[in-house]
Protein backbone atom coordinates (compact mmCIF):
# COMPACT_ATOMS: atom_id res chain seq x y z
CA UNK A 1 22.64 -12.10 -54.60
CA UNK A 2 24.33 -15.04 -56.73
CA UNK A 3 20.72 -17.25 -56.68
CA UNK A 4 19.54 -13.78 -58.59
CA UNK A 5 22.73 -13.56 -60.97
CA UNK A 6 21.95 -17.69 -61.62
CA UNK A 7 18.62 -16.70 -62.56
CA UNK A 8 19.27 -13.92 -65.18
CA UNK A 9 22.43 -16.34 -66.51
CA UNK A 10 19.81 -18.80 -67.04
CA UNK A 11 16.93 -16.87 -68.59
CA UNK A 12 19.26 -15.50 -70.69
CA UNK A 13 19.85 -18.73 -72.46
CA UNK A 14 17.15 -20.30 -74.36
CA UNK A 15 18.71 -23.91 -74.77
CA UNK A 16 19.33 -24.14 -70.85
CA UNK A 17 15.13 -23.12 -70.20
CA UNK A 18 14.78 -25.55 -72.84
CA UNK A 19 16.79 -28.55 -71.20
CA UNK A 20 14.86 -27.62 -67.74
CA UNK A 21 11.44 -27.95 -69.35
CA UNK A 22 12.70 -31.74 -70.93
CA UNK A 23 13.74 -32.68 -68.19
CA UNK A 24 11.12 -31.66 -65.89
CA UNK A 25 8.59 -33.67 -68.08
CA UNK A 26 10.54 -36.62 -66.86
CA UNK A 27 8.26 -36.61 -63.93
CA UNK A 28 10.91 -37.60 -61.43
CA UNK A 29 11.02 -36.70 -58.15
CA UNK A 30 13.13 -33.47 -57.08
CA UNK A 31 14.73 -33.81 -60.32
CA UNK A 32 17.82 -31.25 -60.90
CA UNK A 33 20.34 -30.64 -63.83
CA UNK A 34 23.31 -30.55 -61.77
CA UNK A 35 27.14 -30.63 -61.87
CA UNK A 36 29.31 -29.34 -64.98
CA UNK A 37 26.36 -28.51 -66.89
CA UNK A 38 25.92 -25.50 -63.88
CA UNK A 39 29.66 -24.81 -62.96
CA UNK A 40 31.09 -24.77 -66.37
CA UNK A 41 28.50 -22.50 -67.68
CA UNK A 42 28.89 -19.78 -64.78
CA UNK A 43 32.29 -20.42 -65.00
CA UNK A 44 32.80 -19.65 -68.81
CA UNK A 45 30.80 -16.31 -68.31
CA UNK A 46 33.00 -15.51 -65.47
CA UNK A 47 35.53 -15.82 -67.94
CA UNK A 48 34.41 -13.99 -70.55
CA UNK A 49 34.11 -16.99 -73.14
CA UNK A 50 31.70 -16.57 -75.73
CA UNK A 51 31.59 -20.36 -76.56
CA UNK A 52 30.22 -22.86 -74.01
CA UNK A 53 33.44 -25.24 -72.52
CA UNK A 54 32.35 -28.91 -74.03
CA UNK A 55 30.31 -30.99 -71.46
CA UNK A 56 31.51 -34.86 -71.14
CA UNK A 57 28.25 -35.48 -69.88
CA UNK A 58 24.41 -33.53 -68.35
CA UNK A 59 24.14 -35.23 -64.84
CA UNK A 60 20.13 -35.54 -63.78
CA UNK A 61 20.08 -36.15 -60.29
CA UNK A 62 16.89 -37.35 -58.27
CA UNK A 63 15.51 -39.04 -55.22
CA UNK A 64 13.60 -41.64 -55.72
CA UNK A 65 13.65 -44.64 -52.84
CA UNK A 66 11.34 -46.40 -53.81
CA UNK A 67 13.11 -47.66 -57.33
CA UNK A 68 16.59 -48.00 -57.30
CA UNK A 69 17.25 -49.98 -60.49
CA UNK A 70 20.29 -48.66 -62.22
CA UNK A 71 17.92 -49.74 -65.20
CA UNK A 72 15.56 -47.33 -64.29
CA UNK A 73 18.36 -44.67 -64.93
CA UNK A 74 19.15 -46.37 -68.07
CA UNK A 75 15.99 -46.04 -69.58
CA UNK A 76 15.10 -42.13 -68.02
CA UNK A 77 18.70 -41.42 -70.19
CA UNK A 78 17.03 -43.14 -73.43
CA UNK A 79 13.77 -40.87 -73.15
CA UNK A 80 16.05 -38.04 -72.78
CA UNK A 81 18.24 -39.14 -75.87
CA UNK A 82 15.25 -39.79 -77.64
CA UNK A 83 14.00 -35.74 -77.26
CA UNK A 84 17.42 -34.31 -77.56
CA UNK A 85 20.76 -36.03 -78.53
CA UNK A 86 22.81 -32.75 -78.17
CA UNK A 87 24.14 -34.38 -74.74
CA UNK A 88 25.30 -37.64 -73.44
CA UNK A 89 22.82 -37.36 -70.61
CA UNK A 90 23.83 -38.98 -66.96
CA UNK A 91 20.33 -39.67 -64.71
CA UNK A 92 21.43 -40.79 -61.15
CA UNK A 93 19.02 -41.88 -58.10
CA UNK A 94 20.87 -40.24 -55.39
CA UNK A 95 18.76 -42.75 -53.09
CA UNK A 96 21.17 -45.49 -54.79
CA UNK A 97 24.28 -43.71 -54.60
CA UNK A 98 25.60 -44.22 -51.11
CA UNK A 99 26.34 -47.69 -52.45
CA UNK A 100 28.79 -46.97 -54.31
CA UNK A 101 30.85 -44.50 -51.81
CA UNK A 102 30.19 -47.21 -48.83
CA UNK A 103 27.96 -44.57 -47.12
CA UNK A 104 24.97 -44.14 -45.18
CA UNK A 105 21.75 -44.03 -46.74
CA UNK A 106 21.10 -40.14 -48.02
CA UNK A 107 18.16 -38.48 -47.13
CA UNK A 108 17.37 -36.50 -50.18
CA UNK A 109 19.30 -35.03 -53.23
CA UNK A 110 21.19 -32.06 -51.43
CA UNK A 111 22.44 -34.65 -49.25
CA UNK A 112 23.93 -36.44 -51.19
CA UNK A 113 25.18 -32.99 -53.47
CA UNK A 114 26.80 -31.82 -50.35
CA UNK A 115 28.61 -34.75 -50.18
CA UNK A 116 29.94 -34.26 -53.66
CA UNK A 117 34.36 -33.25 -54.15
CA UNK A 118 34.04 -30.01 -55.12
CA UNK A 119 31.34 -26.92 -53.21
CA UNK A 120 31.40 -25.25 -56.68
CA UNK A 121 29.80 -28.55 -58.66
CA UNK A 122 27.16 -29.50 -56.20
CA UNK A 123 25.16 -26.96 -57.56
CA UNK A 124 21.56 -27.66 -59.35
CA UNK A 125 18.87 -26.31 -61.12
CA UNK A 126 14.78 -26.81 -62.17
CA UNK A 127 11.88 -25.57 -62.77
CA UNK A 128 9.25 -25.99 -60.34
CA UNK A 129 5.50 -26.45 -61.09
CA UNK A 130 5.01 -23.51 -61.61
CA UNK A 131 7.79 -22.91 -64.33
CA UNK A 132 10.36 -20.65 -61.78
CA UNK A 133 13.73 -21.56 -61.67
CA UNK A 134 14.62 -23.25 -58.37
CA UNK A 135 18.24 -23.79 -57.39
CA UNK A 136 19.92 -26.38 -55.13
CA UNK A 137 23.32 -25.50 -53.54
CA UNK A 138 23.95 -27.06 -50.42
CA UNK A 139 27.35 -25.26 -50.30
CA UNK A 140 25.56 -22.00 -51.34
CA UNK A 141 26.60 -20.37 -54.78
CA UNK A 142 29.89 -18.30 -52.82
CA UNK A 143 32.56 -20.45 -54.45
CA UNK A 144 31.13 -21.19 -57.53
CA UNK A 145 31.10 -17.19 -58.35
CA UNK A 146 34.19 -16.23 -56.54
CA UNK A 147 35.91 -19.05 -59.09
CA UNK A 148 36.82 -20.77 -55.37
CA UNK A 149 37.50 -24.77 -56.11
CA UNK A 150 36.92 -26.16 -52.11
CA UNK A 151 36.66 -29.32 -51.46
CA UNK A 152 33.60 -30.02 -49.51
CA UNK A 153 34.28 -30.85 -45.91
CA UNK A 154 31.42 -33.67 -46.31
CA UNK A 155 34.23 -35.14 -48.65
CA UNK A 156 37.26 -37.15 -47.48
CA UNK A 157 39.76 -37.99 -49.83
CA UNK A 158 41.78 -35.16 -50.48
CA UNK A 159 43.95 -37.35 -53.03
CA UNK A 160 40.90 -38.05 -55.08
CA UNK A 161 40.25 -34.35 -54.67
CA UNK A 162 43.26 -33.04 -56.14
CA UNK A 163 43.19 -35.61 -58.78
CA UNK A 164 39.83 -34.74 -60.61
CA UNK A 165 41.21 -30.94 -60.51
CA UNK A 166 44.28 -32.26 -62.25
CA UNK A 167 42.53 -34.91 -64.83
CA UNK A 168 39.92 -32.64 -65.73
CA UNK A 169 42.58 -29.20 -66.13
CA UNK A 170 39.98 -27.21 -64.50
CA UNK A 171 43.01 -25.03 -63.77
CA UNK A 172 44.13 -25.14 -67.78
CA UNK A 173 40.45 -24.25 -68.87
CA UNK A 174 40.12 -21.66 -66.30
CA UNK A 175 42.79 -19.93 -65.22
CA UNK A 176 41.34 -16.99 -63.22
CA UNK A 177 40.06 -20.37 -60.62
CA UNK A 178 41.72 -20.54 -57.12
CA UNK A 179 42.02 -23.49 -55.60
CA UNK A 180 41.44 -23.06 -51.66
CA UNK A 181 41.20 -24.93 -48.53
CA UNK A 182 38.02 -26.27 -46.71
C-alpha cells in the first residue's frame, strides 16, 4: 500500500524522476537516493507543505566491495555536481561504512540502511533497468507514513538517537511527527 503511494509521490514530481535517471547513469552498483531526500519529501506532503523542506545534503548509497576509496566517492559526487549543482550530493560505499561505526562487514546496502538511527530515513529509491521505480526499506515504509520517528533496533545508542531528533528539529519542522519506541 505505501510502496504504491511512494510511487505516485514520485511520478508526480518531475525533478525527483529526473535525479533517479542522473544518478542511475552513474553505473554503480545497487545505487539508491536515500535518506532525507526520501523522508523529508513524504514527510512535507504528509504535511501539507507546498514547498520542499531544504535538504543539507542528497545521500547516494551503493555497494561496491571491490573499491572502497573514499576518493572514489569523491569523484562519483564531482560527476554528479558537474550534471546538476542544485544539491550538495553525498555518494557513500556502504561496503566501507562499517569502518567507521566499528562494525562487521555489511553484506549489501539494506544492511547497512537497516542499521541506520532512524526506520523512517533508511528508506531508498531507483530506477531499475528497465526505468520502474524500485524502493529499498528494510524497516518497510509503516513509520515513515504514519509520521512514526523509531529508532531502529539494529541501532544502539539511544543518546545519539535522541540527539539528531533534537539537532535537526525534526519535531520543529514537523509537528504532526511522533516520536515512539522500538
Amino acid at each position: 500500500m505505501y510502496e504504491e503511494k511512494l510511487r505516485e509521490i514520485i511520478k508526480q514530481n518531475p525533478y525527483i524522476l529526473e535525479d533517479l535517471k542522473l544518478v542511475k547513469s552513474l553505473g554503480l552498483t545497487n545505487e539508491y537516493i536515500a535518506a532525507g531526500y526520501v523522508r523529508n519529501l513524504v514527510w512535507d506532503i504528509l504535511h501539507g507543505y507546498e514547498d520542499r523542506t531544504p535538504l543539507d545534503d542528497v545521500d547516494i548509497v551503493y555497494f561496491d566491495p571491490k573499491d572502497r576509496k573514499e576518493g572514489t566517492e569523491k569523484n562519483l559526487e564531482q560527476v554528479l555536481k558537474s550534471h546538476s549543482n542544485r544539491y550538495k550530493w553525498s555518494v557513500k560505499n556502504q561496503a566501507r561504512m562499517h569502518l567507521l561505526k566499528d562494525d562487521a562487514p555489511y553484506s549489501s546496502v539494506e544492511d547497512a540502511m537497516k542499521r541506520w538511527p532512524e526506520t523512517a530515513t533508511a528508506v531508498g529509491i531507483k530506477l531499475n533497468e528497465q526505468d520502474e521505480i524500485e524502493i529499498l526499506a528494510p524497516h518497510d515504509l509503516d513509520d515513515l507514513f504514519e509520521l512514526k520517528l523509531r529508532k531502529s533496533v539494529y541501532f544502539n545508542d539511544n543518546d545519539f538517537f535522541k540527539k539528531r531528533i533534537e539537532d535537526k528539529k525534526w519535531l520543529t519542522k514537523w509537528p504532526l511527527i511522533k516520536v515512539v519506541s522500538s
